[in-house]
Protein backbone atom coordinates (compact mmCIF):
# COMPACT_ATOMS: atom_id res chain seq x y z
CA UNK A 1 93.34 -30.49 27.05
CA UNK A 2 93.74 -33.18 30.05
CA UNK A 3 91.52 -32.70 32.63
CA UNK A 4 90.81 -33.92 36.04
CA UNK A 5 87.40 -33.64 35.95
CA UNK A 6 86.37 -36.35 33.51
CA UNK A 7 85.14 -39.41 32.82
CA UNK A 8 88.52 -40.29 30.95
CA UNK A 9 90.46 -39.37 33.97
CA UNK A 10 88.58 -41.38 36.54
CA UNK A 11 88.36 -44.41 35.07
CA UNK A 12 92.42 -44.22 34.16
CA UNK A 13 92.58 -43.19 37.60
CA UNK A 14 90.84 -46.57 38.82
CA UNK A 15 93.03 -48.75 36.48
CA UNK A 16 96.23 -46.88 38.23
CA UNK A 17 94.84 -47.11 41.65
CA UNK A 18 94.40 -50.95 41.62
CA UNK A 19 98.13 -51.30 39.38
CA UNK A 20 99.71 -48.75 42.54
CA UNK A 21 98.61 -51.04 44.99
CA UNK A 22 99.34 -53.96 43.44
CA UNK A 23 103.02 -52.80 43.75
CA UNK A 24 102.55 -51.53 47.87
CA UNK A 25 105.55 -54.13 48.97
CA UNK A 26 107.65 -52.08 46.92
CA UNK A 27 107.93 -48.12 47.31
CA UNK A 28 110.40 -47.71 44.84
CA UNK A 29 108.57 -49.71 42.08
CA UNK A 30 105.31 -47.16 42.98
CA UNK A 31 107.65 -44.32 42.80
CA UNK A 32 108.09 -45.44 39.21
CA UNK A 33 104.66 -45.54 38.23
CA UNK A 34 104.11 -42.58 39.74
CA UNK A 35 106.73 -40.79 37.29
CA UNK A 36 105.99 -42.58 34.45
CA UNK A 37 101.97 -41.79 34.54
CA UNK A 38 103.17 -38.00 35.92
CA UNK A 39 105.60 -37.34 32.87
CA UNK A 40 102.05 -39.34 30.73
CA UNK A 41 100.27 -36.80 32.49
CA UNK A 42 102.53 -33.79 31.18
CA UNK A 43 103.42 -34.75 27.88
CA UNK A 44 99.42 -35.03 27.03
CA UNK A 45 98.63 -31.44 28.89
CA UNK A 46 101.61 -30.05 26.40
CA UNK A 47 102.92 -32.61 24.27
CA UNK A 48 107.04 -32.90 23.33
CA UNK A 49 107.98 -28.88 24.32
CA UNK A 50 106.25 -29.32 28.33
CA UNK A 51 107.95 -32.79 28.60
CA UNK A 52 111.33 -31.67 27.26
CA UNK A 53 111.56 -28.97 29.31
CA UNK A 54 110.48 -30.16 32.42
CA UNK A 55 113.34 -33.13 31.78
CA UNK A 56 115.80 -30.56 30.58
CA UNK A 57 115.58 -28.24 33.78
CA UNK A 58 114.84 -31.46 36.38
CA UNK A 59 118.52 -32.45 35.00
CA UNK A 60 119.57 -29.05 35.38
CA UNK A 61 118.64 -29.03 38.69
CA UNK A 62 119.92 -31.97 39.83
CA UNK A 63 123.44 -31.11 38.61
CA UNK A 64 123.15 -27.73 41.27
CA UNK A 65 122.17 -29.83 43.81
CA UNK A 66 124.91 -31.89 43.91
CA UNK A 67 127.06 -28.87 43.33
CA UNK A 68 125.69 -27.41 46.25
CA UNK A 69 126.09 -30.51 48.18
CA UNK A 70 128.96 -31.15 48.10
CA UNK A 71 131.37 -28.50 45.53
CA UNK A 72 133.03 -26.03 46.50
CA UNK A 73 131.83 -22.72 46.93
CA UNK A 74 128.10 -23.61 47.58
CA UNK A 75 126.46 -20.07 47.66
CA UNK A 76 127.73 -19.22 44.34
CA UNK A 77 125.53 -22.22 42.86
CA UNK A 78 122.96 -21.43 44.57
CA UNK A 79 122.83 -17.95 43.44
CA UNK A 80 123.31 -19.75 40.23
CA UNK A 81 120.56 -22.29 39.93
CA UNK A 82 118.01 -20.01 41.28
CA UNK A 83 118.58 -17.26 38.64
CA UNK A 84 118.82 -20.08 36.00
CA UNK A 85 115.05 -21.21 37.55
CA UNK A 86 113.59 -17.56 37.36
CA UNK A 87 115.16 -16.33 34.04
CA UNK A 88 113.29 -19.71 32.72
CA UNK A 89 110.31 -18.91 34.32
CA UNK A 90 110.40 -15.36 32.82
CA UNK A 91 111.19 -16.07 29.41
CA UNK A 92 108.28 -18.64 29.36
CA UNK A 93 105.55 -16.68 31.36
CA UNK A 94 106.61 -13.51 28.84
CA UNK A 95 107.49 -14.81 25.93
CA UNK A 96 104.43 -13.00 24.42
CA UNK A 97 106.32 -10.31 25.14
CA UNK A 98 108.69 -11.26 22.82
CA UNK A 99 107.14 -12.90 20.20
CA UNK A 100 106.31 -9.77 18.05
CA UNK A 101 109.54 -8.28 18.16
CA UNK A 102 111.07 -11.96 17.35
CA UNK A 103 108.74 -12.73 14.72
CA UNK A 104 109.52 -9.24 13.18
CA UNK A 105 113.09 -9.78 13.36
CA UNK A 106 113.03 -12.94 11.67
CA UNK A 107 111.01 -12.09 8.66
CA UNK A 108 113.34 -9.08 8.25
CA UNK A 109 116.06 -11.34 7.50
CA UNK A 110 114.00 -13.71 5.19
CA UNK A 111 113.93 -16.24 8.07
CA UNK A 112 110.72 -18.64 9.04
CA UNK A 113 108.52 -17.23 11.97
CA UNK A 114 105.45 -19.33 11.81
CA UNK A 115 107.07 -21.94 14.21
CA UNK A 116 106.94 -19.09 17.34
CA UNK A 117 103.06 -19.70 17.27
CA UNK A 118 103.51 -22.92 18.38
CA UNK A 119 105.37 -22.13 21.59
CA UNK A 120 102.67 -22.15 25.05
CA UNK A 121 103.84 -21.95 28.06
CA UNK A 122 104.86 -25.45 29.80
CA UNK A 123 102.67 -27.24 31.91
CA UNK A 124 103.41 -26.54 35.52
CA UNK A 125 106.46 -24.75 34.88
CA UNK A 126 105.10 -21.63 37.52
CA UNK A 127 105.07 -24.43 40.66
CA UNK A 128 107.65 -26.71 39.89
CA UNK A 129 110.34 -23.99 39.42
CA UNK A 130 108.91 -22.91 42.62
CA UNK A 131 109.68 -26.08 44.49
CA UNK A 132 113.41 -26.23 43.00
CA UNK A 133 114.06 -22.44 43.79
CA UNK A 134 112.62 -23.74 47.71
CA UNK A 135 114.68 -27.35 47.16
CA UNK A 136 117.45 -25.71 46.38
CA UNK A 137 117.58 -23.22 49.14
CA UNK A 138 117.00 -25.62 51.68
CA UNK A 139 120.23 -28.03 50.36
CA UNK A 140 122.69 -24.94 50.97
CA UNK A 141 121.14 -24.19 54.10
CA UNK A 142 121.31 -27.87 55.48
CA UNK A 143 125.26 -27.62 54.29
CA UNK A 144 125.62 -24.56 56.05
CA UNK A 145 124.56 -26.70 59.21
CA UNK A 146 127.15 -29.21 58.07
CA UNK A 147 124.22 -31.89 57.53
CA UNK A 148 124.01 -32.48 53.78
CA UNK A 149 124.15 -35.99 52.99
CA UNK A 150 120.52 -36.55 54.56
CA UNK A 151 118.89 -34.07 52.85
CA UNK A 152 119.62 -34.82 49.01
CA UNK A 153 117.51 -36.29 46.53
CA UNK A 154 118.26 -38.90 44.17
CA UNK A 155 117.51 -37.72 40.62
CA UNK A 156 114.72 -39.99 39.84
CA UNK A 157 113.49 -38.76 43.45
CA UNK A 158 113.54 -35.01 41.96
CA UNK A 159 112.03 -36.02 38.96
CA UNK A 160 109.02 -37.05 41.09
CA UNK A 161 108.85 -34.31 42.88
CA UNK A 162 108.70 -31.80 40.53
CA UNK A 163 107.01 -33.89 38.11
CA UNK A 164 104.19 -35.38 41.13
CA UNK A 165 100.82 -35.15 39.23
CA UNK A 166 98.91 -34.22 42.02
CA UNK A 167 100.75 -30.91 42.29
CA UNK A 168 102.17 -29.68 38.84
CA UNK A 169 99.15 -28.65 37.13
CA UNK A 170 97.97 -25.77 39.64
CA UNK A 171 99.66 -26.66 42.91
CA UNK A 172 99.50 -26.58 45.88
CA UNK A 173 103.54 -25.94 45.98
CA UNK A 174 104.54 -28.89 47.95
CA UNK A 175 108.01 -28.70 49.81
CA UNK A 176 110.96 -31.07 49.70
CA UNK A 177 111.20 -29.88 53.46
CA UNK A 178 108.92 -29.05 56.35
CA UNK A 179 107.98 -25.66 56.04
CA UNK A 180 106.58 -23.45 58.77
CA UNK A 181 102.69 -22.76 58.31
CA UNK A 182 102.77 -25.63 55.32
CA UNK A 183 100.96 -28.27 56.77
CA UNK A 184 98.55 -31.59 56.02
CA UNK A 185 94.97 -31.90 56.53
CA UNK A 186 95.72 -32.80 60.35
CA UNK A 187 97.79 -29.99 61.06
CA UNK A 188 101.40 -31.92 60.43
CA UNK A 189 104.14 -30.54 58.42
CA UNK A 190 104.12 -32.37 54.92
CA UNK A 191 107.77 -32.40 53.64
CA UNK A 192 107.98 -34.76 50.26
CA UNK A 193 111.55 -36.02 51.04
CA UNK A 194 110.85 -38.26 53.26
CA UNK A 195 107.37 -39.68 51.87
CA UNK A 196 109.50 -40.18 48.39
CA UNK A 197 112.49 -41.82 50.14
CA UNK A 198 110.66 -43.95 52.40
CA UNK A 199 111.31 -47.93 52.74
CA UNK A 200 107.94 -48.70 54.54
CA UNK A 201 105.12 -49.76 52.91
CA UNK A 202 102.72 -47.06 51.77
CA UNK A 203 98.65 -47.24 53.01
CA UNK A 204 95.61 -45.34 52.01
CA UNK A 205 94.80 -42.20 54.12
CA UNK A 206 91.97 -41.62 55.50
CA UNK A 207 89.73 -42.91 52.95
CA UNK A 208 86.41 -41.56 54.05
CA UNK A 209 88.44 -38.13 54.06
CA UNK A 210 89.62 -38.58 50.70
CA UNK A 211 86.39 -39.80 49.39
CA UNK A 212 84.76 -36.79 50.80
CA UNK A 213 87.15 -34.15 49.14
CA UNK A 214 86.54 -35.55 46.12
CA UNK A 215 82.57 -35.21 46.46
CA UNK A 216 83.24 -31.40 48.16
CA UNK A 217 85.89 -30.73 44.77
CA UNK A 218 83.31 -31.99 42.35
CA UNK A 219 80.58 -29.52 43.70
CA UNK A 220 82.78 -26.72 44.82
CA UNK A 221 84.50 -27.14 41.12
CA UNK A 222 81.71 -28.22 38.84
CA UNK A 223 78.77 -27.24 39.61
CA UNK A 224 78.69 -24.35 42.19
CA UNK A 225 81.40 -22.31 40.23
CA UNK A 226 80.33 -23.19 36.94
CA UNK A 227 77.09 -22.07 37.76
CA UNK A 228 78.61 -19.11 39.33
CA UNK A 229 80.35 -18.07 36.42
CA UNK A 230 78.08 -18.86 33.40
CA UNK A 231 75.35 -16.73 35.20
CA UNK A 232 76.21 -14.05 37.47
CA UNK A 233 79.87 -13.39 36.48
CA UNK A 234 81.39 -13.66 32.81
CA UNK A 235 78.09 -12.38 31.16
CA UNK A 236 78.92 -9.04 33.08
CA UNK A 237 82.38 -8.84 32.83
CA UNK A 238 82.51 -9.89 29.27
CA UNK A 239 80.34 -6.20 28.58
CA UNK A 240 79.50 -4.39 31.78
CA UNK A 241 77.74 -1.04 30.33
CA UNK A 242 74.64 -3.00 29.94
CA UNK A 243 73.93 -4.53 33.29
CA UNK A 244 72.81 -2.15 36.26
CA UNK A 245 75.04 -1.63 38.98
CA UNK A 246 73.58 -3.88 41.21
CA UNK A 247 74.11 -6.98 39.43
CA UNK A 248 77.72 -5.40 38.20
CA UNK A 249 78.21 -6.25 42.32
CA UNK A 250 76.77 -9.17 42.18
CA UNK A 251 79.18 -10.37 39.35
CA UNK A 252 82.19 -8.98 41.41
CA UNK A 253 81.10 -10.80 44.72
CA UNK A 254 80.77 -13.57 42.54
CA UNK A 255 84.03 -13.79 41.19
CA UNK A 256 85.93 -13.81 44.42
CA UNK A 257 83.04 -17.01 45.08
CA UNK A 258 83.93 -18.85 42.03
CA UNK A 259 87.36 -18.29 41.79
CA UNK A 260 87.83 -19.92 46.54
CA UNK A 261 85.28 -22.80 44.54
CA UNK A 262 87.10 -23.58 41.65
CA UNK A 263 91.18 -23.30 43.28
CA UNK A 264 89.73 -24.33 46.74
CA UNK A 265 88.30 -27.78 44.80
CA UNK A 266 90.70 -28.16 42.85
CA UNK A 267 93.00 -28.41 45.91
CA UNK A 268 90.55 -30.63 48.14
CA UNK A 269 90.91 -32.53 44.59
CA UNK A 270 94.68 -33.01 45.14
CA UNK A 271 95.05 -34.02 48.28
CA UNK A 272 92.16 -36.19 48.33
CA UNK A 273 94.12 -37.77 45.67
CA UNK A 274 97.35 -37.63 47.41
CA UNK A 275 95.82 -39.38 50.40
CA UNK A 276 94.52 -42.42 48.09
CA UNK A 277 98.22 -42.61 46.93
CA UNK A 278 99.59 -42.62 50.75
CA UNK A 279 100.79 -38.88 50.37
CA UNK A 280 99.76 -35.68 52.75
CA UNK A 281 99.76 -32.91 50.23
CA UNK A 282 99.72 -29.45 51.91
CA UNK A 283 96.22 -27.73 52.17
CA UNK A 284 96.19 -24.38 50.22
CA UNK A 285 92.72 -23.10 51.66
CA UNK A 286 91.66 -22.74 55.64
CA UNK A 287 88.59 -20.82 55.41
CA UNK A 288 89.99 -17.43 53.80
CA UNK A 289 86.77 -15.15 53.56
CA UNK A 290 86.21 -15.63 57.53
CA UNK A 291 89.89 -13.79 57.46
CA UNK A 292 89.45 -10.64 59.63
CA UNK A 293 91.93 -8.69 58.57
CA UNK A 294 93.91 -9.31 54.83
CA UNK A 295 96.95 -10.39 56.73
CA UNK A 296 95.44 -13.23 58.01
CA UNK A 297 93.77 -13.94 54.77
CA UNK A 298 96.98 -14.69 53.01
CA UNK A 299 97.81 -16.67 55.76
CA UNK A 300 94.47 -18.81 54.63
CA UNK A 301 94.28 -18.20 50.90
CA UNK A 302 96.60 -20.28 48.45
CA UNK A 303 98.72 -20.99 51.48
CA UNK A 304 101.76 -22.87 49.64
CA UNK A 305 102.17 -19.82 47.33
CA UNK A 306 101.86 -17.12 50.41
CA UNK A 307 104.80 -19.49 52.76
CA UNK A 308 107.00 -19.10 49.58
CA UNK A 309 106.71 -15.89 48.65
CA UNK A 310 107.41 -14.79 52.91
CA UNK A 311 110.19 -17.36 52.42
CA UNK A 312 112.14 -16.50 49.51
CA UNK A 313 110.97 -12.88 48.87
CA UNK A 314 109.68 -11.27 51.46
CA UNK A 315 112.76 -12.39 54.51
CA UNK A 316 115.64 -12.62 52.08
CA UNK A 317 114.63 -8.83 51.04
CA UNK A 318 114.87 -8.28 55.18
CA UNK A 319 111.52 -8.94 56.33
CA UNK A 320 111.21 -6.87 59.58
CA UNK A 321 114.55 -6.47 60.76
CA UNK A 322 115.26 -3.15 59.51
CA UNK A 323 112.60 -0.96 60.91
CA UNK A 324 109.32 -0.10 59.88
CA UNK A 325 109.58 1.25 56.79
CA UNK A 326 112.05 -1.17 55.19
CA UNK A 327 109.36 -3.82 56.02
CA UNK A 328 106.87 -1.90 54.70
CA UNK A 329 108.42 -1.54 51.70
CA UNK A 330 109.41 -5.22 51.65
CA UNK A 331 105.69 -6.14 52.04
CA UNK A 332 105.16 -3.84 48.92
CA UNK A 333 107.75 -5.38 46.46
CA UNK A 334 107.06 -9.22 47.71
CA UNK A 335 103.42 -8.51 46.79
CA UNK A 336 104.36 -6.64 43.79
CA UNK A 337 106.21 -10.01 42.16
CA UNK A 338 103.20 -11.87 43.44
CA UNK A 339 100.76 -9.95 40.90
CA UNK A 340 103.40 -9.53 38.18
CA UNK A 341 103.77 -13.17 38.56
CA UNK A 342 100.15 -13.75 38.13
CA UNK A 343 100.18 -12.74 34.40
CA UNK A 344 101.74 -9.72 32.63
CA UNK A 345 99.39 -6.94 32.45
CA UNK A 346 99.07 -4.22 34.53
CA UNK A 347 95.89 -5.20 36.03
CA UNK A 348 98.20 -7.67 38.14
CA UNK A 349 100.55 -5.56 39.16
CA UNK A 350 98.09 -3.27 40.55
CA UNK A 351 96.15 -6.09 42.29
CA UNK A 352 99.62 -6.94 43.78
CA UNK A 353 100.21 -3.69 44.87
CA UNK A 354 96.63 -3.60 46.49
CA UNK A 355 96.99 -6.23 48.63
CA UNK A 356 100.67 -4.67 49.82
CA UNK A 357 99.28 -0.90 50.66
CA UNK A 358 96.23 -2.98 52.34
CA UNK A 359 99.03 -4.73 54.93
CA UNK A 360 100.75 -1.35 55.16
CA UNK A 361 98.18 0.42 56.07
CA UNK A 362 97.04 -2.17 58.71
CA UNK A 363 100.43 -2.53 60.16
CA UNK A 364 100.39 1.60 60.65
CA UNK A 365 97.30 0.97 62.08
CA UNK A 366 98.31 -1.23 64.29
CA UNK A 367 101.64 0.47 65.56
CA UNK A 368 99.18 3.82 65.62
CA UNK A 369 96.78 2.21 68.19
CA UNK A 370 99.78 0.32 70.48
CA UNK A 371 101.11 3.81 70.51
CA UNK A 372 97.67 5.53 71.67
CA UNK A 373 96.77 2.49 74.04
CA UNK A 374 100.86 2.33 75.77
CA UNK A 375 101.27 -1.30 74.48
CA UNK A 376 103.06 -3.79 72.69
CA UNK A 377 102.53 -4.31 69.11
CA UNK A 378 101.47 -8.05 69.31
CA UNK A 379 98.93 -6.60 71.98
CA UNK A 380 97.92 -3.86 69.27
CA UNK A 381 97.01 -6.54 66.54
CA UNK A 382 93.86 -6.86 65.51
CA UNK A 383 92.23 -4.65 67.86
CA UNK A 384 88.68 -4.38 65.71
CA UNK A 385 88.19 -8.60 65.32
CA UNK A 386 89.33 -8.57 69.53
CA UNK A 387 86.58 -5.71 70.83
CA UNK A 388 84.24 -7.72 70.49
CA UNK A 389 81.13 -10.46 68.41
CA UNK A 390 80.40 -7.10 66.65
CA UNK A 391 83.98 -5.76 65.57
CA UNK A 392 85.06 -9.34 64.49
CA UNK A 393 82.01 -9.21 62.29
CA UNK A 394 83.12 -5.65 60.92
CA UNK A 395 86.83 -6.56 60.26
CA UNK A 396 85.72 -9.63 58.26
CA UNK A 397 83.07 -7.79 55.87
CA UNK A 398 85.68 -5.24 55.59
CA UNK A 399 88.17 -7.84 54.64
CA UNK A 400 85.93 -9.72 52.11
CA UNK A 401 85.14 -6.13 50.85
CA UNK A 402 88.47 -5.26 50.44
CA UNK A 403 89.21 -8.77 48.97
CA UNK A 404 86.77 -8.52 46.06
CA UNK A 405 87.52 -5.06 45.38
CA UNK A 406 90.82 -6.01 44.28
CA UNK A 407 89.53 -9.18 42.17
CA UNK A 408 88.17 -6.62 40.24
CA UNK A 409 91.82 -6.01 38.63
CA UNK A 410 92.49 -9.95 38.53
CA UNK A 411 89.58 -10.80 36.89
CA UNK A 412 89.27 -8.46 34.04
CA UNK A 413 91.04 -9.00 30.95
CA UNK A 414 93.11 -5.82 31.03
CA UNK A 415 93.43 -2.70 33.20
CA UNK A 416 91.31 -1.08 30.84
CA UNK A 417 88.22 -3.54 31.21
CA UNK A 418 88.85 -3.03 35.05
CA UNK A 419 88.31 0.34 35.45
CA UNK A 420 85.41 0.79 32.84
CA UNK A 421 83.50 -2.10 35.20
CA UNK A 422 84.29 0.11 38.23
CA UNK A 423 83.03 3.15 36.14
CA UNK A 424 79.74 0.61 35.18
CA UNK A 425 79.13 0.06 38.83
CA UNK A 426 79.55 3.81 40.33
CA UNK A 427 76.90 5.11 37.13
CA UNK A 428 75.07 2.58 35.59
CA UNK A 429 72.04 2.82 38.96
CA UNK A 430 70.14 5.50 36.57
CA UNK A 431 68.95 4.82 33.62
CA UNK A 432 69.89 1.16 33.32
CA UNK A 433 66.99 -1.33 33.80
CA UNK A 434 67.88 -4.53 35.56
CA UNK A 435 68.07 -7.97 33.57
CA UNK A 436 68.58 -10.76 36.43
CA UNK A 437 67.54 -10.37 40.32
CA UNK A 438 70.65 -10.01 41.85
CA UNK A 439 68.96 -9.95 45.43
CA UNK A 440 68.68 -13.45 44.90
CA UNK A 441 72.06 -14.06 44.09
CA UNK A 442 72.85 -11.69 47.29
CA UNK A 443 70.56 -13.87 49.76
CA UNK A 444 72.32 -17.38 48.70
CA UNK A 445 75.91 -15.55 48.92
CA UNK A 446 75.00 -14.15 52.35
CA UNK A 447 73.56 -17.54 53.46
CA UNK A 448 76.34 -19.44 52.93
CA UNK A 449 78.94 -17.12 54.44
CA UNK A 450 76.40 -17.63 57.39
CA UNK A 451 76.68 -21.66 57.19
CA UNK A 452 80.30 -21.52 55.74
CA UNK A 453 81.71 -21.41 59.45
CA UNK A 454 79.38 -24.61 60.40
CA UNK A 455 81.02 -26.08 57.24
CA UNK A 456 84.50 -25.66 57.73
CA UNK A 457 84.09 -26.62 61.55
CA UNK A 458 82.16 -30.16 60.27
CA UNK A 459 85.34 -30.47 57.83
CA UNK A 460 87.70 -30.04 61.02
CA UNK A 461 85.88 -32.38 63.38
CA UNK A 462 85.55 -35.19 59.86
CA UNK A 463 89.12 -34.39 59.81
CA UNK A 464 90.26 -35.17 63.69
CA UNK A 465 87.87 -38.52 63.74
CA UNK A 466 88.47 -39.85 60.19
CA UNK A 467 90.25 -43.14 62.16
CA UNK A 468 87.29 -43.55 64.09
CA UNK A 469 84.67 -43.29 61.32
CA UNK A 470 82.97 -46.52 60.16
CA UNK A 471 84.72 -46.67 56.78
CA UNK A 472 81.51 -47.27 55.05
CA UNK A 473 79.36 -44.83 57.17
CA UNK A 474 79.44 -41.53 54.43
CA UNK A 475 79.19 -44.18 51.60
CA UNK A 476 75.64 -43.43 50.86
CA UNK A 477 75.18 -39.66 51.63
CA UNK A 478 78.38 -39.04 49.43
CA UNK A 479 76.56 -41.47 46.48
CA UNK A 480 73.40 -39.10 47.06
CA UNK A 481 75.75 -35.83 46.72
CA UNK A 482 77.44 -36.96 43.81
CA UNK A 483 74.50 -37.87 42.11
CA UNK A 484 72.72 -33.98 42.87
CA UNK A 485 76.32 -32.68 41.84
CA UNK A 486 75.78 -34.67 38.16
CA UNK A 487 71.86 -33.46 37.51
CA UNK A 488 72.77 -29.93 39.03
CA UNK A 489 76.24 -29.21 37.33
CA UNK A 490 76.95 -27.32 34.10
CA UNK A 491 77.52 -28.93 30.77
CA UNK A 492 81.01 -29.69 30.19
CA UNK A 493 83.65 -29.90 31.77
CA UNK A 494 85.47 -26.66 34.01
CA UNK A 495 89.04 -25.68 33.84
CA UNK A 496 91.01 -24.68 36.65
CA UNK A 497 91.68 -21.29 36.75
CA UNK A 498 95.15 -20.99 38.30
CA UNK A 499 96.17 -23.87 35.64
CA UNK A 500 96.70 -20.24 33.99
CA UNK A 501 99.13 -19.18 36.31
C-alpha cells in the first residue's frame, strides 16, 4: 500500500520537486505533472478499478458541468449529477453490503463469484465525490447569478482537482470555490480554481512553514500516535475484560489523542506539501480539544468535512429558518449522514447521533438561559466558557469528556465491542489487578493539554512571521527533531486512519 510516510515516497518526492520546478515558467506544463504523478499516485494505492473509476466519474462530471453551464434546464442536472455522485459513493462504501447476497445469487445460477472479492473500495472516492457534489453546486449557483463562463473548469483542470494528490487520499476536502470558514494557514480563503487556472508563475510558500509541518506531521503521525496506539490503546480495545478500569480510560483518552495526531499530521502533511508545490490547501485542525463547547469543536475538528456537511446537508435541509425544532432536527439528520458516512455499522450511526443530541441539547440550553437572563440568543451563547478563567476551564473538560465518550463508538469494531468496553470500564475497578500505570499515561496527557495552548499559539505567531524568518534559521532545530522523531518512533510505517473513510 502507498504511503506517505516512507523512504520510497520522499525520495520520489525530491526527484518531482526539482522536475516541478524545473517547469515554473510554465503553469500549465506543472499542471500536467501534477496529474500525471496524481493519477501514478492512485493507480498504485488501487491499481486499474481506483484509476478507472476516478476517470470514468471525472468524465462524468465534466459532462454535468457543462450541462449546467450552459443547457437548458440547469437545476434538473444538478439534481442529476449529485444523485449520480452519492448513489456511487453508496454502492462503493456498501458494497459489503451486497456482496453476500450477490455472491449467493450468482452461484445459484451456476455463475462465477470469486471475482466480487476483488472489488475494495476506490482510493479517495469519499473526498473527491465530495468536491464534485460542492463543484457542482457552486456552477448552478454562479448561473443563477448569470456569471457562468468564469467559473468553469476545463476538464483536464477537473481532473486535477479531484485527482490533486495532496488531497485524495484522506483530505482535507479542498473547494473549487472560496468557502466560508475554509481557509489557508494565514487565515485566507483557499479556492482551487483559481490556483489551477492561473497564468503567473508559481513560488514556494513559506518554506520554513512547510518544512516545519512536515517535522510536526512526522512526530504527531509517527511516533507520538504510534506510540499511542501500540501501548495504551489497541491492546485494550482489542480485549477489554482484562485490563482494570483505569487503564480502560486511559485507552479511551488515548484514542481521541491518537486519532487529532495521526488526521491532524496527516493534514499539516498536506499542506506542508501543498505549500512546496505553490498551493494553500485548507487547514482541517485549529486546536479542537481547547473547543469549549462541541459546537465550536466541529468548527475546529476536520474543518473541510464539517463546512460541507453545514453546506450541502445541514442549510439545504433548512438550517435555522424554520424554528427551533426543525433546526434541531436538521442538526440531528446532518450529523446522522456524517456517522453513517463514516463506515456502516451501527456504532457510527450512534456516534453521529451523539454529537447531534450534544448540539441540541446545548442550543436548548442556550435559548433556556437567554430566556431566564431577558436576552438575545447570541448574548446567551456560551454562557459557562464567558463567566469566567474557571467556567471556560469547565466547558472545555466537559467538551473533551464528551468528545471521547463518543470515540468510544468510533473506535470499536462494532456496537457490540463498544458497549462491552463501557461495561469493562463501569466494573472491571474490583477484582481486576492493574497491568500498566496508567497515571503515567494520565500526567503526560494532562501536561500537554497544559502546553498544547503555548503550542498552537507558537504555530500562529511561526505562521504570521514566516516572511520575516531567516530562511535557514529552524534548519538545525528541525534536523535535531527529526532525528529524535527517527530513534523515538515505532517500527514501521503508520497508516492514516481516515484513509478508511
Amino acid at each position: 500500500m502507498f504511503s506517505f510516510i516512507s523512504i520510497e515516497f520522499g525520495l520520489s518526492f525530491i526527484a518531482f520537486f526539482c522536475l516541478y520546478w524545473l517547469l515554473s515558467a510554465k503553469p500549465q506544463l506543472q499542471n500536467l505533472l501534477l496529474l500525471c504523478t496524481s493519477y501514478l499516485i492512485v493507480y498504485l494505492s488501487g491499481k486499474a478499478q481506483a484509476l478507472t473509476t476516478l476517470l470514468v466519474f471525472t468524465v462524468f462530471i465534466y459532462a454535468i458541468s457543462i450541462r449546467i453551464n450552459h443547457g437548458s434546464k440547469p437545476k434538473i442536472w444538478l439534481i442529476t449529477g449529485c444523485a449520480i455522485t452519492l448513489l456511487n459513493l453508496i454502492l462503493w462504501k456498501y458494497f459489503d453490503f451486497f456482496r453476500t447476497p450477490v455472491g449467493n445469487s450468482l452461484d445459484t445460477f451456476g455463475l462465477n463469484s470469486d471475482w466480487l472479492a476483488s472489488i475494495i473500495l476506490p482510493l479517495g472516492i469519499s473526498y473527491y465525490s465530495f468536491q464534485a457534489i460542492s463543484y457542482l453546486v457552486s456552477l448552478y449557483q454562479s448561473r443563477s447569478k448569470g456569471q457562468p463562463e468564469s467559473r468553469h473548469l476545463s476538464l483536464p483542470a477537473l481532473a486535477l482537482h479531484l485527482a490533486f494528490f495532496p488531497t485524495i487520499t484522506a483530505g482535507p476536502i479542498a473547494r473549487a470555490y472560496d468557502a466560508r470558514g475554509l481557509t489557508d494557514i494565514s487565515g485566507k480563503p483557499c479556492g482551487m480554481v483559481t490556483q489551477i487556472h492561473t497564468q503567473q508563475c508559481r513560488r514556494i510558500l513559506a518554506p520554513t512553514v512547510a518544512l516545519s509541518l512536515i517535522v510536526m506531521a512526522l512526530m504527531k503521525n509517527w511516533w507520538l500516535s504510534g506510540w499511542i496506539a501500540d501501548n495504551w490503546v489497541d491492546p485494550v480495545f482489542a480485549n477489554p475484560m482484562q485490563y482494570q478500569s483505569l487503564e480502560i480510560l486511559a485507552a479511551i483518552y488515548g484514542y481521541t489523542v491518537q486519532l487529532f495526531f495521526n488526521f491532524s499530521g496527516y493534514s499539516d502533511l498536506m499542506v506542508a506539501i501543498g505549500l512546496l508545490l505553490g498551493f494553500r490547501l485548507p487547514v482541517n485542525f485549529r486546536a479542537p480539544l481547547l473547543a469549549h463547547n462541541i459546537r465550536e469543536f466541529w468548527l475546529r475538528w476536520h474543518i473541510s468535512l464539517s463546512t460541507w456537511i453545514r453546506d450541502y446537508i445541514y442549510i439545504p435541509l433548512g438550517g435555522s429558518r424554520h424554528g427551533t425544532t426543525r433546526t434541531q432536527l436538521n442538526l440531528l439528520v446532518a450529523m446522522a449522514l456524517s456517522g453513517i458516512w463514516h463506515g456502516n455499522g451501527w456504532h457510527f450511526l450512534i456516534w453521529g447521533l451523539l454529537h447531534g443530541a450534544g448540539m441540541i441539547l446545548l442550543n436548548l440550553g442556550d435559548l433556556l438561559h437567554s430566556r431566564l437572563r431577558h436576552c438575545t440568543l447570541e448574548q446567551a451563547r456560551n454562557g459557562l466558557s464567558k463567566s469566567g478563567k474557571a467556567g471556560k476551564i469547565i466547558s472545555i473538560v466537559l467538551t473533551v469528556h464528551f468528545v471521547c465518550f463518543c470515540f468510544v463508538f468510533f473506535r470499536a469494531p462494532t456496537l457490540n465491542d463498544a458497549l462491552l468496553l463501557l461495561h469493562a470500564l463501569l466494573y472491571n475497578h474490583i477484582n481486576v489487578p492493574l497491568s500498566t500505570n496508567p497515571f503515567y499515561f494520565f500526567s503526560l496527557l494532562l501536561l500537554a493539554w497544559i502546553l498544547y495552548p503555548l503550542l498552537a499559539k507558537f504555530i500562529t505567531l511561526l505562521y504570521e512571521r514566516a516572511d520575516t524568518l531567516p530562511r535557514y534559521s529552524l534548519i538545525l532545530p528541525l534536523l535535531l527533531l527529526l532525528v529524535l522523531v527517527l530513534i523515538c518512533a515505532p517500527a514501521g510505517i503508520p497508516g492514516f486512519i481516515y484513509a478508511n473513510f
